[in-house]
Protein backbone atom coordinates (compact mmCIF):
# COMPACT_ATOMS: atom_id res chain seq x y z
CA UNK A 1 -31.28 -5.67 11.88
CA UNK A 2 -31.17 -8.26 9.01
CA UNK A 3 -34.09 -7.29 7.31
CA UNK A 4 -32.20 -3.38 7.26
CA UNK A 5 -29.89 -5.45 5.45
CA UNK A 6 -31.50 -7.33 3.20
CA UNK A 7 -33.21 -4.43 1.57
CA UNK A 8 -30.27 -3.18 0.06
CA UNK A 9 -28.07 -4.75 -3.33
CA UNK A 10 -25.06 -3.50 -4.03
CA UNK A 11 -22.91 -5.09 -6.78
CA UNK A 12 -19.25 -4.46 -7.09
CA UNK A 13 -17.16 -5.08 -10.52
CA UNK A 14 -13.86 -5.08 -10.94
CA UNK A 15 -11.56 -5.81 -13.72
CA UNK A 16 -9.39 -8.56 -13.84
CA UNK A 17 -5.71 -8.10 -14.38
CA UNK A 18 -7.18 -4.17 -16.25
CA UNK A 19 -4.09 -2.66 -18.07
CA UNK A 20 -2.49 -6.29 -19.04
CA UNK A 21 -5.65 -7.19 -20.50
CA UNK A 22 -6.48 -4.24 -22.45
CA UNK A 23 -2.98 -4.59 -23.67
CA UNK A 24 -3.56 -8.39 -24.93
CA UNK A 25 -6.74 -7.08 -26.59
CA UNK A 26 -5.02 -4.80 -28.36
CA UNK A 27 -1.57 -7.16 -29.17
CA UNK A 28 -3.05 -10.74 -29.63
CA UNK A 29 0.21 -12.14 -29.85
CA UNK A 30 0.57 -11.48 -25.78
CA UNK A 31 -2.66 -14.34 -25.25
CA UNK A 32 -1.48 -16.89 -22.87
CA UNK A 33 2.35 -14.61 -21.84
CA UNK A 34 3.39 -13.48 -18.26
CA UNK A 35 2.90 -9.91 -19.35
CA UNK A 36 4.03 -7.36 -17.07
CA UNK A 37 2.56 -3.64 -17.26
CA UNK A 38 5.41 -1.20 -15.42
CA UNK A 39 8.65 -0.36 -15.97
CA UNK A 40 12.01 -2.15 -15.60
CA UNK A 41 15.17 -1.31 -13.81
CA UNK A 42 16.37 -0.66 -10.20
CA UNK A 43 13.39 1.88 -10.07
CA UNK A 44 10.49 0.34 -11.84
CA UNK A 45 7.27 -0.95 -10.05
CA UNK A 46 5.01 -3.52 -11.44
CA UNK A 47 1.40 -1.39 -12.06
CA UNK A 48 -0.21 -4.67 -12.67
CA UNK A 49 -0.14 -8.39 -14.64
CA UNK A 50 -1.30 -10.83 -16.18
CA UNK A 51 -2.56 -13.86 -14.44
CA UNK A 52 0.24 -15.72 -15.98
CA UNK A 53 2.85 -13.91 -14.62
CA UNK A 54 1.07 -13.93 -11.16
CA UNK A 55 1.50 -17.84 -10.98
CA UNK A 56 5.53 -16.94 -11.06
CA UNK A 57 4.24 -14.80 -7.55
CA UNK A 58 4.79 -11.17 -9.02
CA UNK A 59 2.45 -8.56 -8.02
CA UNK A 60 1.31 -4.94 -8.29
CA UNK A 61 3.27 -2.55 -6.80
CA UNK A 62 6.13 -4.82 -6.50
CA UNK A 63 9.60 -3.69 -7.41
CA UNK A 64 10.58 -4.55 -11.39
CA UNK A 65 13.65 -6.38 -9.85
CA UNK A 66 12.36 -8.69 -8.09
CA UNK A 67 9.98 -9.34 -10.89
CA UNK A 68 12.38 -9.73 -13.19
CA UNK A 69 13.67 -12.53 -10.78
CA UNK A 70 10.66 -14.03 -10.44
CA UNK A 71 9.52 -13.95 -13.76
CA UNK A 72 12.93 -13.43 -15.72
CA UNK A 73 10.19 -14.79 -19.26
CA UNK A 74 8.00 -11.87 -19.09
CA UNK A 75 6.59 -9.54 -21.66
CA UNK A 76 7.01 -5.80 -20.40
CA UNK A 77 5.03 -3.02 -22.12
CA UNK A 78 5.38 0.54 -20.40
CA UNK A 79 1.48 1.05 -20.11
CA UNK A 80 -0.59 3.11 -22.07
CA UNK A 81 -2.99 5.31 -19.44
CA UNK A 82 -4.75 7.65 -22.12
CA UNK A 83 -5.59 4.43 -23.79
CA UNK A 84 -6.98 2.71 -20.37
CA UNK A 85 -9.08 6.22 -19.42
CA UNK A 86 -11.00 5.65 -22.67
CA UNK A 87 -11.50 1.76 -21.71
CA UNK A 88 -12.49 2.88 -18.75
CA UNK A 89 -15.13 5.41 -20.11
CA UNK A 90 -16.26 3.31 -22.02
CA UNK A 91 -17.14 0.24 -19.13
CA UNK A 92 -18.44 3.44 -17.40
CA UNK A 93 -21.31 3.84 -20.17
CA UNK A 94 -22.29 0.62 -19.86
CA UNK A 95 -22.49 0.54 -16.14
CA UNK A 96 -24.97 3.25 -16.26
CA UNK A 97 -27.27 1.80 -18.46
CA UNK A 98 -28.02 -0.59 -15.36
CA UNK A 99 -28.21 1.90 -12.32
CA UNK A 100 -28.65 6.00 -12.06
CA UNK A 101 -26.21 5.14 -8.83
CA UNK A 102 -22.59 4.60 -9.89
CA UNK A 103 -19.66 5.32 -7.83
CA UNK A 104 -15.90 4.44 -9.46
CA UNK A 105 -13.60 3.59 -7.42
CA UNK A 106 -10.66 3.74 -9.27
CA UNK A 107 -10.12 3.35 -13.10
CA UNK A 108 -10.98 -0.40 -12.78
CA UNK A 109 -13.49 -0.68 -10.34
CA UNK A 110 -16.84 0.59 -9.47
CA UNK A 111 -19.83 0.17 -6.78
CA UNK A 112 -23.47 0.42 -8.30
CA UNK A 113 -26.63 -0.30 -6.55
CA UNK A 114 -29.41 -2.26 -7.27
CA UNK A 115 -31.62 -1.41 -4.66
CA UNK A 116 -35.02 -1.57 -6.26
CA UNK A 117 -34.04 -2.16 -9.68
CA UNK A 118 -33.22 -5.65 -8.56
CA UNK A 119 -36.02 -7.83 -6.26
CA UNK A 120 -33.01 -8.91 -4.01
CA UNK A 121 -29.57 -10.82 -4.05
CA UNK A 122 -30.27 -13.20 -6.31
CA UNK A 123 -32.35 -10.93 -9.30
CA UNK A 124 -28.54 -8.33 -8.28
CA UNK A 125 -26.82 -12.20 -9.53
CA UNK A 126 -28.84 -11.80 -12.65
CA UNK A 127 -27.54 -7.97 -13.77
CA UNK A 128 -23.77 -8.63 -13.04
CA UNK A 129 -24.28 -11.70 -15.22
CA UNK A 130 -25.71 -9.22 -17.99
CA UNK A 131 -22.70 -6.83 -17.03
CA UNK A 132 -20.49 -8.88 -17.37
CA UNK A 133 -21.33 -10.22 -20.77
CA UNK A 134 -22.01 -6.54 -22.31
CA UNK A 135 -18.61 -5.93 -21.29
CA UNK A 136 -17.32 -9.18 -22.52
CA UNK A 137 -19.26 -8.61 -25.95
CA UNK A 138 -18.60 -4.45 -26.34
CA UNK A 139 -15.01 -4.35 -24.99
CA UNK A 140 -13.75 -8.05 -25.11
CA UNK A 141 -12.19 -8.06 -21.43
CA UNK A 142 -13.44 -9.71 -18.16
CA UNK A 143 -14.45 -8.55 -14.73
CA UNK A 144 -15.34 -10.36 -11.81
CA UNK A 145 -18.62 -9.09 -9.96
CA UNK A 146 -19.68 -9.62 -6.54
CA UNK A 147 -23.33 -8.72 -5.15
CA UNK A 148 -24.20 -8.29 -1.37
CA UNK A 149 -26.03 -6.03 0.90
CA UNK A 150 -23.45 -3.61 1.06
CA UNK A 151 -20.09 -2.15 -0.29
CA UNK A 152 -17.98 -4.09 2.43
CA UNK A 153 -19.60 -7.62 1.66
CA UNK A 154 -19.85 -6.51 -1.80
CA UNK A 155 -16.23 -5.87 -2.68
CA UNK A 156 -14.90 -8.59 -0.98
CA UNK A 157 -17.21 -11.17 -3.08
CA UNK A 158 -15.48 -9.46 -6.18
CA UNK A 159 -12.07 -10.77 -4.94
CA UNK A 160 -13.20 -14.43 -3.81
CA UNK A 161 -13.32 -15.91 -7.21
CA UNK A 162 -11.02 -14.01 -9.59
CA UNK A 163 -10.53 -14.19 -12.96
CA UNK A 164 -14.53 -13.52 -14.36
CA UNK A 165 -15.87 -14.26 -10.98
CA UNK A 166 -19.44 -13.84 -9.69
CA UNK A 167 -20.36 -14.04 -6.52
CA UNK A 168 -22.98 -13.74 -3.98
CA UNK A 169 -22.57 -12.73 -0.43
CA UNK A 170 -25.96 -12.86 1.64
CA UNK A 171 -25.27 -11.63 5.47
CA UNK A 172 -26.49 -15.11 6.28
CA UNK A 173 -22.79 -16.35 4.89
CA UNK A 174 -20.97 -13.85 7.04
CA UNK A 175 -19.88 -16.68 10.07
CA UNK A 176 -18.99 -19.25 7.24
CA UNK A 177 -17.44 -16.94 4.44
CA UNK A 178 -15.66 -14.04 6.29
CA UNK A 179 -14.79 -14.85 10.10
CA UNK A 180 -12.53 -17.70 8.42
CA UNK A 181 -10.63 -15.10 6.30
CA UNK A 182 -7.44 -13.54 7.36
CA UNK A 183 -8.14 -10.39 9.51
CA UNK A 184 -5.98 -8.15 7.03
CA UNK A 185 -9.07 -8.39 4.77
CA UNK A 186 -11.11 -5.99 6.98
CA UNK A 187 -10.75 -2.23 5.51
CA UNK A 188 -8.60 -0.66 7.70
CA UNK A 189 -6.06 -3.23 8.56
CA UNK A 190 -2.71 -2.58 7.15
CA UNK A 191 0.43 -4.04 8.02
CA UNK A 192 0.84 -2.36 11.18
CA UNK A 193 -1.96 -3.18 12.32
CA UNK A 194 -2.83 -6.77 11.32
CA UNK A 195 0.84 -6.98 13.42
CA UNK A 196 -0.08 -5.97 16.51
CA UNK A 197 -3.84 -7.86 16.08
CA UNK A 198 -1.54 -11.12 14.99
CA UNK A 199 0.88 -10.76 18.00
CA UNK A 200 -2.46 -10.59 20.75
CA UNK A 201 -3.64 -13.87 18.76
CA UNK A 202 -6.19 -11.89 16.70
CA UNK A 203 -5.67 -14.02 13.44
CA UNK A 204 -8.78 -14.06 11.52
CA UNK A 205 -11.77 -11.91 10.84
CA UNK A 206 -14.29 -14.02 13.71
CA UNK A 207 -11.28 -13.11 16.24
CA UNK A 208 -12.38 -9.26 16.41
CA UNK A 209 -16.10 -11.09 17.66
CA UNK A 210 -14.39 -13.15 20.37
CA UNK A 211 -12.20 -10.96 21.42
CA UNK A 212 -12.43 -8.90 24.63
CA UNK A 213 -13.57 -5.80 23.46
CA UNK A 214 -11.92 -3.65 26.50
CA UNK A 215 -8.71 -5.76 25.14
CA UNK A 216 -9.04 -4.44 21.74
CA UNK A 217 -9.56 -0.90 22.31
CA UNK A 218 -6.04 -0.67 24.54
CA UNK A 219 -4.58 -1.89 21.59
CA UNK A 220 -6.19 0.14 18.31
CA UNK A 221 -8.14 2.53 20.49
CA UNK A 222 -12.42 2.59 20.34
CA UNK A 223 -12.94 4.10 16.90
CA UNK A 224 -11.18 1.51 15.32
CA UNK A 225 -12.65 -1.05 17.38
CA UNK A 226 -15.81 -0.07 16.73
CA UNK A 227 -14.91 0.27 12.84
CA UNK A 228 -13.53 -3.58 12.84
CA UNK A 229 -16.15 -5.12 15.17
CA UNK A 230 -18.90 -3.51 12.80
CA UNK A 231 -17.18 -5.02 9.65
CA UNK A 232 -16.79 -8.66 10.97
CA UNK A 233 -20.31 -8.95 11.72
CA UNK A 234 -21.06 -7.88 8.17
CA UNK A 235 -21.90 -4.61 8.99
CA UNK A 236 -21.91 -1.37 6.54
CA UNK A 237 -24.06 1.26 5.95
CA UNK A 238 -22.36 3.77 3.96
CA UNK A 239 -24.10 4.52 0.87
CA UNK A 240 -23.57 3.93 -3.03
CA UNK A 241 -22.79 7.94 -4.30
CA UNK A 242 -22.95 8.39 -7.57
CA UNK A 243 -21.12 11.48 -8.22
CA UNK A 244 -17.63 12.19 -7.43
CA UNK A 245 -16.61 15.58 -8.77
CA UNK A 246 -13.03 15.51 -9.50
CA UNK A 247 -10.94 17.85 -7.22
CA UNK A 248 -7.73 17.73 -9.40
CA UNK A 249 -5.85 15.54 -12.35
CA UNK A 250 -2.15 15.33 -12.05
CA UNK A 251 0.17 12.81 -13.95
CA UNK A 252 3.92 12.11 -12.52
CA UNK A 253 6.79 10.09 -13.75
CA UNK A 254 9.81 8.48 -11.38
CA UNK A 255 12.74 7.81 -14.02
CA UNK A 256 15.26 5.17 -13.66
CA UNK A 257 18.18 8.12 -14.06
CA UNK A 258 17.58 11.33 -12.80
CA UNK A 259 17.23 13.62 -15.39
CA UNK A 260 19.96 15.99 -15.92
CA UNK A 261 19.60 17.01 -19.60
CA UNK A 262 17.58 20.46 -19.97
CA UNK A 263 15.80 18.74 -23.24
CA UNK A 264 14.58 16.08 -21.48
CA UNK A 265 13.34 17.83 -18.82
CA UNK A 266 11.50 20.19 -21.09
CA UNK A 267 10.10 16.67 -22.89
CA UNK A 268 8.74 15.67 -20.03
CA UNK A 269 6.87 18.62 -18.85
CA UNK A 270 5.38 18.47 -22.17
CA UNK A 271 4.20 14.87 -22.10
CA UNK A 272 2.80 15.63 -18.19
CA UNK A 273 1.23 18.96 -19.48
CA UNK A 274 0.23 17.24 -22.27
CA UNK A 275 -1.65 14.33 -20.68
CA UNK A 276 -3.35 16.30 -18.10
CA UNK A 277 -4.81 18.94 -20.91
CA UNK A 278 -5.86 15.88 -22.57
CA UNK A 279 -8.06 14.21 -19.40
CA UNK A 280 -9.26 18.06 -18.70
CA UNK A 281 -10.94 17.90 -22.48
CA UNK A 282 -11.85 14.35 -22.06
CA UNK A 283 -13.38 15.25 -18.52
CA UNK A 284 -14.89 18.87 -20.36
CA UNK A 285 -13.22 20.81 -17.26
CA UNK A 286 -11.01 23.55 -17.37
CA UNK A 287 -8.49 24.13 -14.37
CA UNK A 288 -7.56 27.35 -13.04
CA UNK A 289 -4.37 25.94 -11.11
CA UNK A 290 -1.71 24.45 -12.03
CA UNK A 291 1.32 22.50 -9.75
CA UNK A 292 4.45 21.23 -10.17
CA UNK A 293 6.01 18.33 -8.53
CA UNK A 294 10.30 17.89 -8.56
CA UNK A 295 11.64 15.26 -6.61
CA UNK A 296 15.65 15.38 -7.20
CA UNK A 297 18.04 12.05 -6.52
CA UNK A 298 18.37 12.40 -2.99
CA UNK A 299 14.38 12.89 -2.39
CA UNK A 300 14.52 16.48 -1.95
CA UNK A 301 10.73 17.47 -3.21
CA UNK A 302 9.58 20.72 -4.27
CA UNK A 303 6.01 21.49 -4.73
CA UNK A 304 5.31 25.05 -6.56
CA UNK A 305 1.91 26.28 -8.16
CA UNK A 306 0.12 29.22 -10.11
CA UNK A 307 -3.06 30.64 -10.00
CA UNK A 308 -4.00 31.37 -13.68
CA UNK A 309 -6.81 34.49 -15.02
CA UNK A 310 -8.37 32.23 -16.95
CA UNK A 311 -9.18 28.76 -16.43
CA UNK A 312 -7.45 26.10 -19.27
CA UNK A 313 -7.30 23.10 -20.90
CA UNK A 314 -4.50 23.37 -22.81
CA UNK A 315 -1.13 22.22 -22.73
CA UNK A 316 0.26 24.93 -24.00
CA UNK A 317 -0.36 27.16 -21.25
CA UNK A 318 0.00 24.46 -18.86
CA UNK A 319 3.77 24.02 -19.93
CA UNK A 320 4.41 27.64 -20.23
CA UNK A 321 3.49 28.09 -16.78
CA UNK A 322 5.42 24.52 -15.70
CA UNK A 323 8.31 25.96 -17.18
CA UNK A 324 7.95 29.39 -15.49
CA UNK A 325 7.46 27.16 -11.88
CA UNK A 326 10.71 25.49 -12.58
CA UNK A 327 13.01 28.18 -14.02
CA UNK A 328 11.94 30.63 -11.45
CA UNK A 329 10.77 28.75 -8.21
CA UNK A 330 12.89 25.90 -7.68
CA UNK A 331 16.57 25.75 -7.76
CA UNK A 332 17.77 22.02 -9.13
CA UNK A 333 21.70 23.57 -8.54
CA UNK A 334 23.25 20.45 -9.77
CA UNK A 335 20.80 17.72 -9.14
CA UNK A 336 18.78 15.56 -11.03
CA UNK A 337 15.06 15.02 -11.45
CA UNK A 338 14.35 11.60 -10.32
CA UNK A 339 10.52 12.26 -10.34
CA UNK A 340 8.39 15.21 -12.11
CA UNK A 341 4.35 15.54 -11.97
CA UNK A 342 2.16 18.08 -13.22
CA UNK A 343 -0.90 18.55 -11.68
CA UNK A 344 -4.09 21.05 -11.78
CA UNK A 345 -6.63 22.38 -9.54
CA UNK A 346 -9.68 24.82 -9.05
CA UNK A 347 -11.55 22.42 -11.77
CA UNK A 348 -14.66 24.33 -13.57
CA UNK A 349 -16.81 22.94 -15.99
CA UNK A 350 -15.58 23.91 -19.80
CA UNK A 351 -17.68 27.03 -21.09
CA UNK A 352 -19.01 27.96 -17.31
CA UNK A 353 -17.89 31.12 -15.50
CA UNK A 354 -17.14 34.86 -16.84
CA UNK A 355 -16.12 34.57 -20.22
CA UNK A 356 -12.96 36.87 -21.01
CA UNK A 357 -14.30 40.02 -22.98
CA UNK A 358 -11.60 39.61 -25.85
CA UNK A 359 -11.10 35.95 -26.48
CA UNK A 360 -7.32 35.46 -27.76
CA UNK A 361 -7.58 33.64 -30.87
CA UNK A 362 -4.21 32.44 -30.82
CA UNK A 363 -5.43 30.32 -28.00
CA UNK A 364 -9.05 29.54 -29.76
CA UNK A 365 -6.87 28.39 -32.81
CA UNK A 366 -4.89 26.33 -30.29
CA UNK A 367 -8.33 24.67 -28.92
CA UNK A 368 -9.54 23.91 -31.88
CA UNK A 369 -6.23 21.85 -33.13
CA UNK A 370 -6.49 20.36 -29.84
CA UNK A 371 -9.90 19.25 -30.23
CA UNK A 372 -9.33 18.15 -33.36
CA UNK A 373 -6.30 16.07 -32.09
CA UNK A 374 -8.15 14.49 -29.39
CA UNK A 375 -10.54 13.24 -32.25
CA UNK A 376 -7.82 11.45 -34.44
CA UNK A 377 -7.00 10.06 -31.88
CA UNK A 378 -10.43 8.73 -30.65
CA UNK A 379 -11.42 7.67 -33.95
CA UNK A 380 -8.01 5.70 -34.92
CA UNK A 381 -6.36 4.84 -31.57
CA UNK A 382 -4.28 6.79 -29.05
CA UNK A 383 -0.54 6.13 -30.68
CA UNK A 384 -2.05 7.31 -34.46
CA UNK A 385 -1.50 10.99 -33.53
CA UNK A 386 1.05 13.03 -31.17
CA UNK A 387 3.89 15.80 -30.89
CA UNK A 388 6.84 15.87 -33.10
CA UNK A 389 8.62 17.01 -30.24
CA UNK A 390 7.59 14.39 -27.96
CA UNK A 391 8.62 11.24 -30.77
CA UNK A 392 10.84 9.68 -28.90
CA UNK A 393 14.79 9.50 -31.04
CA UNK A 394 16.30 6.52 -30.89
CA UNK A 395 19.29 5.56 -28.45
CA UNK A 396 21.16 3.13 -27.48
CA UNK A 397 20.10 0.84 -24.91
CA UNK A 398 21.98 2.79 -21.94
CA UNK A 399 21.12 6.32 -23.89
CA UNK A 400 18.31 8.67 -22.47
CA UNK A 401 15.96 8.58 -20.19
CA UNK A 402 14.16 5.65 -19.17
CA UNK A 403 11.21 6.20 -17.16
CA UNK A 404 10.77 3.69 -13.66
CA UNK A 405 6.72 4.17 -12.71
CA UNK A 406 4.36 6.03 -14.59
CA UNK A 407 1.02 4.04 -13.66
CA UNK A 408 -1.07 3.69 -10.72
CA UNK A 409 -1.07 -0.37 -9.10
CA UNK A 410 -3.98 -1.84 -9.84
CA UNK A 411 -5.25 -5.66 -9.09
């Protein structure tokens, strides 16, 4: 069974501390700050942060009050997640320029393998060193790497030695590098779980081994004792896929006051519409459905979509139809919106399919400005170009409305 193993290298990056540091890239003045990437207010959740901020013990996904507590010093920028898709892109490029076998992850992470492109473990050691400095040199940020002879091993090397870690996880390691570890670390094992394993004495990863396995599956049941026991020897043989064809893009927004003003509703369904129609070009997919997410102040949530004739990628007909959702399909009465997300479905590749037989050239003319847009913006920085009506006025510091979450936590 080892040498099964042993054929295989898999290397796992991730980035360290991803939207803070692309933010100090960008703002020099933020080297060496607890910088904070989320929103603030009785709402707000930390997306992620810089390591300096994590010695004050703030987290992702942690609320922005308790941050604020912990960290009362810190820098808070809103996040930027056009600006982080191209980053990503970009890290994306270079990964596969080492391996035709890429699978992301997320927007910061990403599994390749090196099974015969690298001899074995140590020749894997050697590419995530080059990785890492191609990164380091193209896009001046770090990741942390970790190579093994499989995903499971591999991600959790990634996490051993963070910030711009590498590091090396043979199966031989597996009794002296992961039975010691908590047994939350094993996929799988959430709170709930890693509750009920704690209360029975199951404490770390080598417990699953030693424990009674008839013991184990009257408490988690046999799939998941299978699942764990597997794991804690080291054990995984799912493969590295390359291709993960997007089922839908959707972008939502929790604000710290409900929204109550019909402008600012409108505004935001155009920055949602706006920012999906953008990933769709970016992506070179047009959607043919299109949902709409309204969660009101007391967590009422209505979910509403339409079917279009034509498949799009702009945000013009995106909001049109958003608006149509909303004005027709759900009734607010009096309520606010304390969260709104646009979303789209039934993804096609841009220029495939039945073409219509009269193309509407108020909607070519549209494309074309779009296209054109997303090129500005490319060439001289996502904040160089956007909508007049989405230029934010000023206000007073209690004036408007101030959005709580807008970014996925990240590590």
């Amino acid at each position: 069974m080892q040498a099964r193993f042993l054929s295989r290298v898999v290397l796992h990056l991730d980035m360290d501390a991803f939207y803070a540091a692309v933010e100090v890239r960008e703002d020099p003045s933020l080297i060496g700050k607890p910088l904070i990437i989320g929103h603030r207010g009785r709402r707000g959740v930390v997306s992620t942060c810089s390591y300096e901020a994590r010695k004050f013990g703030v987290h992702s996904a942690m609320p922005s009050v308790t941050a604020e507590r912990l960290c009362p010093g810190a820098v808070w920028r809103p996040g930027q997640m056009g600006l982080y898709s191209e980053v990503s892109r970009a890290i994306r490029r270079i990964l596969d320029t080492f391996s035709p076998l890429v699978e992301p992850l997320s927007i910061d992470e990403a599994f390749l393998d090196l099974t015969g492109i690298a001899k074995d473990l140590d020749g894997g050691s050697a590419i995530a060193a080059e990785i890492k400095r191609r990164i380091r040199s193209d896009e001046r940020l770090v990741g942390s790497a970790g190579v093994a002879p499989n995903k499971f091993l591999a991600k959790l090397a990634s996490d051993l030695e963070k910030p711009d870690g590498l590091v090396v996880f043979p199966i031989e390691d597996v009794p002296t590098r992961l039975w010691p570890l908590p047994v939350e670390r094993l996929w799988g094992v959430g709170p709930k779980t890693g509750e009920r394993l704690r209360q029975r004495g199951i404490v770390k990863v080598g417990d699953i081994l030693r424990a009674p396995v008839d013991r184990l599956i009257s408490e988690i049941g046999e799939s998941m004792t299978r699942h764990l026991r597997a794991l804690a020897r080291g054990d995984d043989d799912r493969p590295v896929v390359s291709s993960r064809e997007a089922k839908s893009i959707s972008e939502e927004r929790t604000y710290g006051d409900d929204l109550t003003n019909p402008d600012d509703i409108d505004r935001a369904l155009l920055a949602r519409s706006e920012g999906v129609a953008r990933e769709l070009r970016h992506e070179k997919l047009r959607a043919r459905t299109i949902h709409l997410k309204i969660r009101t102040g007391d967590f009422t949530t209505w979910t509403r979509s339409f079917t279009l004739d034509d498949p799009t990628d702009l945000a013009e007909v995106i909001v049109r139809e958003s608006r149509r959702l909303l004005r027709d399909r759900i009734d607010l009465g009096r309520k606010g919106i304390r969260l709104l997300g646009i979303g789209v479905s039934g993804l096609l590749a841009a220029g495939s399919g039945q073409a219509a037989l009269f193309a509407d050239p108020s909607e070519e003319r549209t494309r074309r400005l779009a296209e054109a847009s997303d090129a500005v913006r490319k060439k001289f920085g996502e904040r160089s170009l956007g909508r007049a009506r989405l230029v934010a006025e000023p206000k007073g510091e209690d004036d408007g409305p101030a959005e709580a979450s807008s970014l996925p936590a990240i590590d």
